[in-house]
C-alpha atoms as a PDB file:
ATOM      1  CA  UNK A   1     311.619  40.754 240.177  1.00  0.00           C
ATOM      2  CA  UNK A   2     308.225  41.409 241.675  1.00  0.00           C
ATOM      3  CA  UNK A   3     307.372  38.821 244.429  1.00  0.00           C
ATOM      4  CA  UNK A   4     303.634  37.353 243.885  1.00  0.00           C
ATOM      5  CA  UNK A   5     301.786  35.819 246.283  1.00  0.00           C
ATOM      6  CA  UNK A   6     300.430  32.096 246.097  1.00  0.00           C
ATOM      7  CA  UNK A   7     296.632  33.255 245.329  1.00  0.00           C
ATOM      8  CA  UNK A   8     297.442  36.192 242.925  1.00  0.00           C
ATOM      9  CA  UNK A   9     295.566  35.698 239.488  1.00  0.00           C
ATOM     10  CA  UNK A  10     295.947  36.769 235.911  1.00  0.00           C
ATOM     11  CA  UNK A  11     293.841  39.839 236.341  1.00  0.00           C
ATOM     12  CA  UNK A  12     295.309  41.361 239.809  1.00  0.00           C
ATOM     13  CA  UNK A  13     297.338  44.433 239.961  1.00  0.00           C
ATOM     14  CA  UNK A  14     299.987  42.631 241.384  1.00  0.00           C
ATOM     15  CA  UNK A  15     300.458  40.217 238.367  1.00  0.00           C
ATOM     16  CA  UNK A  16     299.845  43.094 236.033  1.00  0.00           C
ATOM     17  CA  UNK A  17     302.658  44.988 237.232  1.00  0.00           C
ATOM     18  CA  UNK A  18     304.912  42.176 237.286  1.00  0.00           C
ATOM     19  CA  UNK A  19     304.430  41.196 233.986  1.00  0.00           C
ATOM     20  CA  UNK A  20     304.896  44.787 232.766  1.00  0.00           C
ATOM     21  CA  UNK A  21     308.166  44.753 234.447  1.00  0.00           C
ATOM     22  CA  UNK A  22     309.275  41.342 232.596  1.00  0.00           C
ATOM     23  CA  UNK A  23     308.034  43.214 229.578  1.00  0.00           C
ATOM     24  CA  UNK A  24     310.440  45.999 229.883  1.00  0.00           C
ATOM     25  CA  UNK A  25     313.157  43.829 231.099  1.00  0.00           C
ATOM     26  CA  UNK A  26     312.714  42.450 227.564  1.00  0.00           C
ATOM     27  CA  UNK A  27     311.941  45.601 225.664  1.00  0.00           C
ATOM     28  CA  UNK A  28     315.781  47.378 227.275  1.00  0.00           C
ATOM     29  CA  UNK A  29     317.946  43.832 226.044  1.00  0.00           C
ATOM     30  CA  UNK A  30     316.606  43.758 222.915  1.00  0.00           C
ATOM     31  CA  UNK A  31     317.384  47.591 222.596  1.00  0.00           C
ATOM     32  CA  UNK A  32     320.826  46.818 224.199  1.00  0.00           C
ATOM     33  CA  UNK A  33     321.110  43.769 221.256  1.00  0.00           C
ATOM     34  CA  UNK A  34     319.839  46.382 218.084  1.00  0.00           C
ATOM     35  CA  UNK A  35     322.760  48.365 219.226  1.00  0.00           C
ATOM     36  CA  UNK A  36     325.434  46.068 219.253  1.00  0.00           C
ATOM     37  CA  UNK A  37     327.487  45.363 216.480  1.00  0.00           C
ATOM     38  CA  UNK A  38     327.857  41.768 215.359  1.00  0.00           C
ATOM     39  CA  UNK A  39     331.419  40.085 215.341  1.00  0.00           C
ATOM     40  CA  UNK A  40     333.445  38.091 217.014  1.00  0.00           C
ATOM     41  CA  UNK A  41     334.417  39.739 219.738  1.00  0.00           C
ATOM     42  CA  UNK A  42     330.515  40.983 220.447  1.00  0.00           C
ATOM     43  CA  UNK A  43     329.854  36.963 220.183  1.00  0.00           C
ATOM     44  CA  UNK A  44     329.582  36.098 223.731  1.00  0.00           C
ATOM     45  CA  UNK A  45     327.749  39.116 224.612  1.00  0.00           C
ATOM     46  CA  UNK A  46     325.040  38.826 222.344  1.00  0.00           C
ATOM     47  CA  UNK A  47     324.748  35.033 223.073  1.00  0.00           C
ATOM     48  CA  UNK A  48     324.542  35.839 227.291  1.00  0.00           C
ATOM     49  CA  UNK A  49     321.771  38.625 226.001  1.00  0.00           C
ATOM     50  CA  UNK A  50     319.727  35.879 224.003  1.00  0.00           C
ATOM     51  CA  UNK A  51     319.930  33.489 226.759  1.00  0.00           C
ATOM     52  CA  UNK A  52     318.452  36.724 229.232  1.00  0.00           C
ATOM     53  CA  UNK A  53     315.882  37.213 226.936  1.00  0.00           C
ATOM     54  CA  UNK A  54     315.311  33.774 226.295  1.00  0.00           C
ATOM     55  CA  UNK A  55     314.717  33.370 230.345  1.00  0.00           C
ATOM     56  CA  UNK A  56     312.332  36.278 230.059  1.00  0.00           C
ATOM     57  CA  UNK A  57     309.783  35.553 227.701  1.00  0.00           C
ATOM     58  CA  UNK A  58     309.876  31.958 229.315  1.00  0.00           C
ATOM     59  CA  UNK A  59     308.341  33.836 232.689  1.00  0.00           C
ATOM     60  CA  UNK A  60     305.933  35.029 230.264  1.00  0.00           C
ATOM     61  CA  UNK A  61     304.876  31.795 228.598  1.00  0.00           C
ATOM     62  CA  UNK A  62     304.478  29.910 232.106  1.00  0.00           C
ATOM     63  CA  UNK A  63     304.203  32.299 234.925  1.00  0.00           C
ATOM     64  CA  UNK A  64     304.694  30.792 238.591  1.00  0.00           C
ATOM     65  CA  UNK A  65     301.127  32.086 239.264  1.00  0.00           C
ATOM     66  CA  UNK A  66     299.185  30.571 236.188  1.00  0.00           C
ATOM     67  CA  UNK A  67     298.201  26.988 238.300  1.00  0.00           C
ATOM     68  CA  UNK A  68     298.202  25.338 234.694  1.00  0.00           C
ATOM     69  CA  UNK A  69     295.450  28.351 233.373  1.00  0.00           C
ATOM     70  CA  UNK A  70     295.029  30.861 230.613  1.00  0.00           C
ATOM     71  CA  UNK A  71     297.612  28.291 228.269  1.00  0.00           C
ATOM     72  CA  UNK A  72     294.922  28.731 225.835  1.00  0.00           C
ATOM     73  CA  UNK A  73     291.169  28.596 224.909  1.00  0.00           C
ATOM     74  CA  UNK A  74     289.401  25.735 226.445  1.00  0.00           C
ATOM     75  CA  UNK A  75     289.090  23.201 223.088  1.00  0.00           C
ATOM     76  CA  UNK A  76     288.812  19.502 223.116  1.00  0.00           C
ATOM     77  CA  UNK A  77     290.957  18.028 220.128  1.00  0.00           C
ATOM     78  CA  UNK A  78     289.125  16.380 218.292  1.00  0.00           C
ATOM     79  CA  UNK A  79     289.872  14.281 214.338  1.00  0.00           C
ATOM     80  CA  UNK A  80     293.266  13.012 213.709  1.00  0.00           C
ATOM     81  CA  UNK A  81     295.132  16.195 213.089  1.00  0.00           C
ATOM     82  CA  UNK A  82     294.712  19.922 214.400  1.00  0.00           C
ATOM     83  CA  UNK A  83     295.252  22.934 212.035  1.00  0.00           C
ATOM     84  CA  UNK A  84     295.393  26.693 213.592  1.00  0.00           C
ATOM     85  CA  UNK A  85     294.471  29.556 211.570  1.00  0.00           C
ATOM     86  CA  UNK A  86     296.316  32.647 212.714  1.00  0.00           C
ATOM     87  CA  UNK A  87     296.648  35.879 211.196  1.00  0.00           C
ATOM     88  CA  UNK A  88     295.845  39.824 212.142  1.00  0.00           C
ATOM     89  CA  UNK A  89     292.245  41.204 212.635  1.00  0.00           C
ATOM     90  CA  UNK A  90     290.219  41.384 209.695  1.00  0.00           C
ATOM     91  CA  UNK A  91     292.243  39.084 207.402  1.00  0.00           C
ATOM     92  CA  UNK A  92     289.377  36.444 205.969  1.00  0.00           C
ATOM     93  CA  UNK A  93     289.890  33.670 209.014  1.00  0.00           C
ATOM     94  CA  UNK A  94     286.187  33.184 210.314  1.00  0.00           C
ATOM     95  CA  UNK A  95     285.314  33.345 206.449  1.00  0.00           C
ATOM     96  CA  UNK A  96     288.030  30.675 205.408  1.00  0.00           C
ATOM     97  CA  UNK A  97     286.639  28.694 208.066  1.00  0.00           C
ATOM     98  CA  UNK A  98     283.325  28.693 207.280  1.00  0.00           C
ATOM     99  CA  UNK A  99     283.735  28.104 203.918  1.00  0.00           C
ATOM    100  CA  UNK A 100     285.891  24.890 204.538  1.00  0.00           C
ATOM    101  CA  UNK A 101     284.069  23.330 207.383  1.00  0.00           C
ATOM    102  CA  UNK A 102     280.645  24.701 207.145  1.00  0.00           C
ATOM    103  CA  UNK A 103     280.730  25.524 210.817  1.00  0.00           C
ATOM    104  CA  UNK A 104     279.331  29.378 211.463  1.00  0.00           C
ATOM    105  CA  UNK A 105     281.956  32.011 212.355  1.00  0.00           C
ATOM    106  CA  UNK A 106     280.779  35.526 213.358  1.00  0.00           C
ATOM    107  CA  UNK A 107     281.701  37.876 209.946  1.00  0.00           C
ATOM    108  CA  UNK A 108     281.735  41.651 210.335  1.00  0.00           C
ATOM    109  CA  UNK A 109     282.673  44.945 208.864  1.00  0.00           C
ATOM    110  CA  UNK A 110     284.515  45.552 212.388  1.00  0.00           C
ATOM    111  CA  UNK A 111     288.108  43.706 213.561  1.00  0.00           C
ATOM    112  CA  UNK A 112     287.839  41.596 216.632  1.00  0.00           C
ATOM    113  CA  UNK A 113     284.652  39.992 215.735  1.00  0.00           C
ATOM    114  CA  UNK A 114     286.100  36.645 216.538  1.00  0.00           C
ATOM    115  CA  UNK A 115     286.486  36.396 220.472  1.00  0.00           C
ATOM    116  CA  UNK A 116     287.001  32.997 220.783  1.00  0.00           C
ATOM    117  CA  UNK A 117     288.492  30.021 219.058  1.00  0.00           C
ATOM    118  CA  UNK A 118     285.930  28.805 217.169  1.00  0.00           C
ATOM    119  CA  UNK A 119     286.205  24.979 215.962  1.00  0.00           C
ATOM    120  CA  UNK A 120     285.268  23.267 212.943  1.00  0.00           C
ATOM    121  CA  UNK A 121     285.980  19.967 211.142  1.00  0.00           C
ATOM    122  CA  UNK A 122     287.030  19.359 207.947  1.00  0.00           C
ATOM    123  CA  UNK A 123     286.189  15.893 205.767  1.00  0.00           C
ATOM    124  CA  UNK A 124     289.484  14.584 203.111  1.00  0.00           C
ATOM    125  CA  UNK A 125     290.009  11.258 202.159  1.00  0.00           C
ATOM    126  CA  UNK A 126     288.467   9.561 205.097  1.00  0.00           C
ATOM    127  CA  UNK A 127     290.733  12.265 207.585  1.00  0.00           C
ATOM    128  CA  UNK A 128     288.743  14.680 210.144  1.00  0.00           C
ATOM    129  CA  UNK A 129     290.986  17.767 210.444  1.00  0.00           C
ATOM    130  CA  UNK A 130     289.937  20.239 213.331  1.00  0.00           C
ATOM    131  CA  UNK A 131     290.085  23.939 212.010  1.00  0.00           C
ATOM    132  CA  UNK A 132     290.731  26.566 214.578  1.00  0.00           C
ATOM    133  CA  UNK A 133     289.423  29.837 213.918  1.00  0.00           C
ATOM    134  CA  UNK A 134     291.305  31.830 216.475  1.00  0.00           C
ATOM    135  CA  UNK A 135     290.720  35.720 217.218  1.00  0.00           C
ATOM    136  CA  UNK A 136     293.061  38.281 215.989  1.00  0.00           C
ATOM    137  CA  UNK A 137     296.512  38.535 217.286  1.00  0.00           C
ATOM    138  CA  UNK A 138     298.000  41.758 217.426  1.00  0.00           C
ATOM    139  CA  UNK A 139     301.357  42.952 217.740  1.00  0.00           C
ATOM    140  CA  UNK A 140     303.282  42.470 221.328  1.00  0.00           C
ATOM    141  CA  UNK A 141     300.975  39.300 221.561  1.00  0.00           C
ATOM    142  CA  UNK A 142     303.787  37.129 222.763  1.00  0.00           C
ATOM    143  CA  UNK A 143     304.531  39.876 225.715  1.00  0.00           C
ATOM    144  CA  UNK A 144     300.764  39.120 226.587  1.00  0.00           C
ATOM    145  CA  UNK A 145     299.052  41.911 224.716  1.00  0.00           C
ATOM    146  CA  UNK A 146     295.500  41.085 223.923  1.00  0.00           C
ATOM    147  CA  UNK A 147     294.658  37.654 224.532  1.00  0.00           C
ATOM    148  CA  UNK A 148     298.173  36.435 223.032  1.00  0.00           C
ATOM    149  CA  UNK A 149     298.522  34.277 225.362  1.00  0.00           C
ATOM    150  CA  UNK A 150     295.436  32.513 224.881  1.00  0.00           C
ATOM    151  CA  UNK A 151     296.135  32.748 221.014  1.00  0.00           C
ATOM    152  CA  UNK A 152     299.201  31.329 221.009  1.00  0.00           C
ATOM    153  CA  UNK A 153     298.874  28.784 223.782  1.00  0.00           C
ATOM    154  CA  UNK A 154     296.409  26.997 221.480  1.00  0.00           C
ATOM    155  CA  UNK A 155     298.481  27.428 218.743  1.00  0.00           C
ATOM    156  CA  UNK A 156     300.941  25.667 220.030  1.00  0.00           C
ATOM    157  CA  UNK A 157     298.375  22.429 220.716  1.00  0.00           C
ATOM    158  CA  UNK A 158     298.103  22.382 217.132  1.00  0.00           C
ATOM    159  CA  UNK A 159     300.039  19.995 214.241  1.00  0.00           C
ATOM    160  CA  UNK A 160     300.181  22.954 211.732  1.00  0.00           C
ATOM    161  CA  UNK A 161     299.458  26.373 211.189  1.00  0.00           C
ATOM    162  CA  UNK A 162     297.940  28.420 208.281  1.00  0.00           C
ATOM    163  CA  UNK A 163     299.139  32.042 208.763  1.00  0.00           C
ATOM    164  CA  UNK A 164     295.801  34.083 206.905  1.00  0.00           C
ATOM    165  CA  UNK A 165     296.843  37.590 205.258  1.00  0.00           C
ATOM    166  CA  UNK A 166     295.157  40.214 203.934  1.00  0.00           C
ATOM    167  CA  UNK A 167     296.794  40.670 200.614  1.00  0.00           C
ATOM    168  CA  UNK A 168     295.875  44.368 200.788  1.00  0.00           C
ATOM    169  CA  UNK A 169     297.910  45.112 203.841  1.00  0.00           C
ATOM    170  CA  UNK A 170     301.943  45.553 204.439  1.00  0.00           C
ATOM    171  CA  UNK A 171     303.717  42.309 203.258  1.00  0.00           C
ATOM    172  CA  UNK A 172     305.867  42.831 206.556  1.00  0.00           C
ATOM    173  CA  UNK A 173     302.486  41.245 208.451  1.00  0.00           C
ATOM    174  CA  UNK A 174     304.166  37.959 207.380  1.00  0.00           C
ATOM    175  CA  UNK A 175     307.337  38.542 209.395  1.00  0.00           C
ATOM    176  CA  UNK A 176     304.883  40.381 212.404  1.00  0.00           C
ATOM    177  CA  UNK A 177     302.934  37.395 212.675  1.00  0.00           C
ATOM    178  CA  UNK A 178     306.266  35.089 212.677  1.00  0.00           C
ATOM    179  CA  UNK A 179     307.645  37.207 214.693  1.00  0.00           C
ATOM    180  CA  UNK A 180     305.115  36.730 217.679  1.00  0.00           C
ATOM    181  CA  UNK A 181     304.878  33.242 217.742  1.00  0.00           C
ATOM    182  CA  UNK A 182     308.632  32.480 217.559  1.00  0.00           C
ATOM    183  CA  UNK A 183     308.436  34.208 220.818  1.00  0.00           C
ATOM    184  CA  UNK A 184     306.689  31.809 222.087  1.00  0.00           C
ATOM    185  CA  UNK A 185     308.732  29.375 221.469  1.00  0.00           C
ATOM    186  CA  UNK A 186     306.726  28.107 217.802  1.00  0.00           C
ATOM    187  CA  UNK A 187     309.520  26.926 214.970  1.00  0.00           C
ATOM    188  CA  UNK A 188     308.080  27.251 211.699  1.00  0.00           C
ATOM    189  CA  UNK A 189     308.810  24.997 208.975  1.00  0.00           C
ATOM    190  CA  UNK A 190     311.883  24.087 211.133  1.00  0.00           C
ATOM    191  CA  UNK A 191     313.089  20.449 212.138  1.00  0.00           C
ATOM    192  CA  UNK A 192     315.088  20.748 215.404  1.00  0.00           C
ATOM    193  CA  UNK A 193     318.994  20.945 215.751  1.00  0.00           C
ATOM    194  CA  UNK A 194     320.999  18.157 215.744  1.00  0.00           C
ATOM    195  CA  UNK A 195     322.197  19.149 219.490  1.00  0.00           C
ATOM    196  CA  UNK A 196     322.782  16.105 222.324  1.00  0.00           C
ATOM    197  CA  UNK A 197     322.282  17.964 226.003  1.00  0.00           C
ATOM    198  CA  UNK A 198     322.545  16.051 228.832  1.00  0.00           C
ATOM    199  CA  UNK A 199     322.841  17.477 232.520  1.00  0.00           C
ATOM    200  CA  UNK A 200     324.626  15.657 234.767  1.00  0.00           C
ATOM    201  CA  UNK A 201     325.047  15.499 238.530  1.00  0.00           C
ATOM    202  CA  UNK A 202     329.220  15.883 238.123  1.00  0.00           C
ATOM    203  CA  UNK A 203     332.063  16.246 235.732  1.00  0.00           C
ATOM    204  CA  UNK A 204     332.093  19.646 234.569  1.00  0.00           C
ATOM    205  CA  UNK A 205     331.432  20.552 230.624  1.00  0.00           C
ATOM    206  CA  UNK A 206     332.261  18.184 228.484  1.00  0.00           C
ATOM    207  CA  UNK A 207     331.688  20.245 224.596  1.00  0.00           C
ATOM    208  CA  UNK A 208     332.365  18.885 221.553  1.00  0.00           C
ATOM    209  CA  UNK A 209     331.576  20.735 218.226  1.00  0.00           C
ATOM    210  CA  UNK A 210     331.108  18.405 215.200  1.00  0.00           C
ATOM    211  CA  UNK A 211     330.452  20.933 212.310  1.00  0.00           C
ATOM    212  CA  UNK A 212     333.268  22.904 210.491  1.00  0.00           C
ATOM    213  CA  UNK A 213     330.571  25.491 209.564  1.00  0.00           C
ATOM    214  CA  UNK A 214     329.013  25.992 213.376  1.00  0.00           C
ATOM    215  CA  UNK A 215     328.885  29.576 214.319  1.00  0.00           C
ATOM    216  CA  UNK A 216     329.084  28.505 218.140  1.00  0.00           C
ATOM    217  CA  UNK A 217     332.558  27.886 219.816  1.00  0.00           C
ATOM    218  CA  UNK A 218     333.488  26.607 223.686  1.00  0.00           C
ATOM    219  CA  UNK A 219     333.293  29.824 225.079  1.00  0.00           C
ATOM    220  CA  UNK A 220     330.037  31.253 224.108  1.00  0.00           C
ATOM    221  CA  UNK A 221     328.473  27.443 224.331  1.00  0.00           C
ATOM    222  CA  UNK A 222     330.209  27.682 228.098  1.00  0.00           C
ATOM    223  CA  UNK A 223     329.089  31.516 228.890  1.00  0.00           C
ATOM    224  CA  UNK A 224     325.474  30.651 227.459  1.00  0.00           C
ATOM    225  CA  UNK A 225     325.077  27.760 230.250  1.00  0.00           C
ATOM    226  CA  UNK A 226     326.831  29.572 232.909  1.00  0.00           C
ATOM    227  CA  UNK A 227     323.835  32.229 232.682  1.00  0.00           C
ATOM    228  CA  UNK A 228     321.473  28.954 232.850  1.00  0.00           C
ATOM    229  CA  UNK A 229     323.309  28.767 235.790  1.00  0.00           C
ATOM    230  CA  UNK A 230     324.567  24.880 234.622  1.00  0.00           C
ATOM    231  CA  UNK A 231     327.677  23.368 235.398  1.00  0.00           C
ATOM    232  CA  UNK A 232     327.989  20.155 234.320  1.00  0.00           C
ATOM    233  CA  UNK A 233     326.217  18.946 231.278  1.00  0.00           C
ATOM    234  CA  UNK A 234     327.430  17.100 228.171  1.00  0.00           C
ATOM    235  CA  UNK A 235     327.214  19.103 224.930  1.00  0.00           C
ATOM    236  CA  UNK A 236     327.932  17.711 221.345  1.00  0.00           C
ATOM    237  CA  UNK A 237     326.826  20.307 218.060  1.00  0.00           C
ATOM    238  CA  UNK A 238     326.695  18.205 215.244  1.00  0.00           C
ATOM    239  CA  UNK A 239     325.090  20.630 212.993  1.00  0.00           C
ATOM    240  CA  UNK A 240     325.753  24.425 211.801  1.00  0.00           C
ATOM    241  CA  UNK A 241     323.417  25.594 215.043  1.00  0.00           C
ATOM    242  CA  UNK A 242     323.538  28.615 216.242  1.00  0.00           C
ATOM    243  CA  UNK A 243     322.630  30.617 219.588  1.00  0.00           C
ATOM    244  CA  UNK A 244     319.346  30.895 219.416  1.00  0.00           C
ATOM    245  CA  UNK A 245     319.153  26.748 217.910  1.00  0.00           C
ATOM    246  CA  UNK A 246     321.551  26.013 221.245  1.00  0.00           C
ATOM    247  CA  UNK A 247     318.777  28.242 223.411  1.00  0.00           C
ATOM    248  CA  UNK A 248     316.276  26.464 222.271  1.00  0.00           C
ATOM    249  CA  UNK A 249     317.961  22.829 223.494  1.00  0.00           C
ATOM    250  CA  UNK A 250     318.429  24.494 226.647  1.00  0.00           C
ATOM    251  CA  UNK A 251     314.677  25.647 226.816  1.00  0.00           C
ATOM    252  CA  UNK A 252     313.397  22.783 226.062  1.00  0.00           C
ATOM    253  CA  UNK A 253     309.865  23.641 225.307  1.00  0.00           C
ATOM    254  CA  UNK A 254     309.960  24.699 221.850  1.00  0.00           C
ATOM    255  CA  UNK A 255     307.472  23.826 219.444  1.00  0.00           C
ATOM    256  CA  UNK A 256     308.464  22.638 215.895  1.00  0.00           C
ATOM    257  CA  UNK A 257     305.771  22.642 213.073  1.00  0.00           C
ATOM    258  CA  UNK A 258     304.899  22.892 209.174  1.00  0.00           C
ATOM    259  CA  UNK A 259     303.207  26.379 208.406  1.00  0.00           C
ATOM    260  CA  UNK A 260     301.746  27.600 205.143  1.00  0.00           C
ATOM    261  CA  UNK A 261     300.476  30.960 204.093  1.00  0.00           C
ATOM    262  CA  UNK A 262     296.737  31.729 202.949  1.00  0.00           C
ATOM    263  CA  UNK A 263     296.116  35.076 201.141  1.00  0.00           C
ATOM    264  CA  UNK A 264     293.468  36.920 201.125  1.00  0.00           C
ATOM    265  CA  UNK A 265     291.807  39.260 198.626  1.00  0.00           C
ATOM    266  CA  UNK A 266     294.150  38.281 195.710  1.00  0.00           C
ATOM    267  CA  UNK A 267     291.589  39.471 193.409  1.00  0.00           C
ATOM    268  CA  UNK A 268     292.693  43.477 194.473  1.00  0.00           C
ATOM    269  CA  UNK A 269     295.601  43.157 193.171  1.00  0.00           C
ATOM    270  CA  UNK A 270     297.600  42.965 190.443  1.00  0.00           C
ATOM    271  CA  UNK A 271     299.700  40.275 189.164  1.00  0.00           C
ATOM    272  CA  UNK A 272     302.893  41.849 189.626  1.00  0.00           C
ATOM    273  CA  UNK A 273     301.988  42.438 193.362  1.00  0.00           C
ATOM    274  CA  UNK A 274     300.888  39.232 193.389  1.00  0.00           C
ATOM    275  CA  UNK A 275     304.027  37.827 192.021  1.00  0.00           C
ATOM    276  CA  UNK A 276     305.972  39.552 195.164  1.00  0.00           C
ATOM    277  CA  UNK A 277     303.734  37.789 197.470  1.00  0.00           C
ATOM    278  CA  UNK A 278     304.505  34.509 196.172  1.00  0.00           C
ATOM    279  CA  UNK A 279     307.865  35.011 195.953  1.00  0.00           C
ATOM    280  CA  UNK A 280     308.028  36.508 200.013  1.00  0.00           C
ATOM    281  CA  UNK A 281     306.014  33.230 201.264  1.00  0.00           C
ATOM    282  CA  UNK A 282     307.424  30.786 199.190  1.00  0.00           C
ATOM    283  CA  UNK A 283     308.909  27.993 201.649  1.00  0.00           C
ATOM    284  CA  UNK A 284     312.667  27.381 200.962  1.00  0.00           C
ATOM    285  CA  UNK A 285     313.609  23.752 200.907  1.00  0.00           C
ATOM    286  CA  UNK A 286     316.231  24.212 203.745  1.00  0.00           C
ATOM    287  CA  UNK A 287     313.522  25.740 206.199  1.00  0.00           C
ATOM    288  CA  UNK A 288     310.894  22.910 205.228  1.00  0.00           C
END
């Protein structure tokens, strides 16, 4: 690890370099996890190389050197709910938001015409919903390409999200976009696990596994703390959670909110392609 002094800042070298380094601490486990096999015996492995990676992009999210800045663009919340429109350059957000709120957002032949998260406020039933245009994300956003961080960060201030695509581009965008913001720590359409965690000054681990169907057992639960470095903690799984749901407990600073998807430029296609779409961003009652 690179040690940063107290007054570095988001834009020295120092801090550059450091988070390049946490970057391909990240890229080398998840090239480590591709090419291990799952079972049970590769279990415990794979759950001490989520935790790692988990720890990583955490360093990311809320680096020692941020003093509480660049979480996210500087927007007063305003209305009774807040609703984030994220998507790739170019996919129809600045005009989804001007048609809905009225408020002006930049519109160009060019990607990256949005800068900034531009606000607007939309009237229903006697509710003011803020509308978030926010700039394009792009790919590696949630290792701090771009202004991902920025992006992101706000997302996360917000009650829901409407994930904008461009109906004329890859479907895989949908599971890009996801993709990025479940690395930083956003659940989609997710409710969080049914997992007690309590750390205690004594005692040891006390574990107990409720569900018949969990895929977690004593050992991996146990080697998954002992990377967190705890040692005493009461545990009890009382749903079918998994690593990454048993992480996220640990973490503590995960996000959980309702998403839907918007498409774009539905009109260019045809209804069979259209059809496939649906289907791909339909929400599945278990994941609501």
């Amino acid at each position: 690890m690179v040690a940063l002094a107290e007054n570095d800042t988001f834009g020295s070298s120092a801090f550059r370099s450091y988070r390049m380094s946490l970057v391909q601490q990240i890229a080398e486990i998840e090239e480590e996890m591709a090419r291990t096999q799952k079972n049970k015996a590769t279990e415990r492995h794979i759950g001490l190389l989520k935790a790692k990676l988990a720890k990583l992009r955490r360093e990311i999210m809320t680096p020692k050197t941020s003093k509480g800045g660049g979480e996210g663009f500087d927007v007063t919340k305003s209305g009774d709910t807040r609703v984030g429109l994220i998507g790739f350059p170019s996919v129809g957000k600045s005009t989804l938001l001007t048609k809905l709120t009225g408020t002006f957002s930049e519109v160009a032949a060019y990607e990256f015409t949005t800068l900034t998260c531009i606000p607007g406020v939309i009237h229903y039933k006697g509710a003011k919903i803020q509308l978030l245009d926010l700039p394009g994300i792009i790919e590696g956003a949630k290792d701090g390409k771009g202004r991902g961080r920025q992006i992101i960060g706000t997302a996360r201030t917000c009650s829901m999200i409407l994930i904008v695509l461009d109906a004329m581009k890859p479907v895989t965008h949908k599971r890009l976009i996801e993709k990025e913001l479940e690395g930083f720590g956003i659940r989609l359409n997710k409710q969080p696990p049914n997992i007690y965690f309590k750390l205690k000054d004594k005692g040891g681990l006390n574990i107990q596994i409720m569900s018949k169907n969990c895929e977690l057992d004593s050992d991996v639960i146990s080697s998954v703390l002992q990377e967190y470095k705890i040692h005493n903690a009461d545990i009890t799984i009382r749903c079918d959670a998994t690593v990454d749901d048993l992480i996220d407990v640990i973490e503590g600073n995960r996000v959980y909110m309702p998403c839907l998807y918007v498409l774009n430029k539905i009109d260019q296609i045809s209804i069979e392609e259209l059809d496939i779409l649906a289907e791909v961003c339909i929400i599945k009652k278990h994941d609501a």
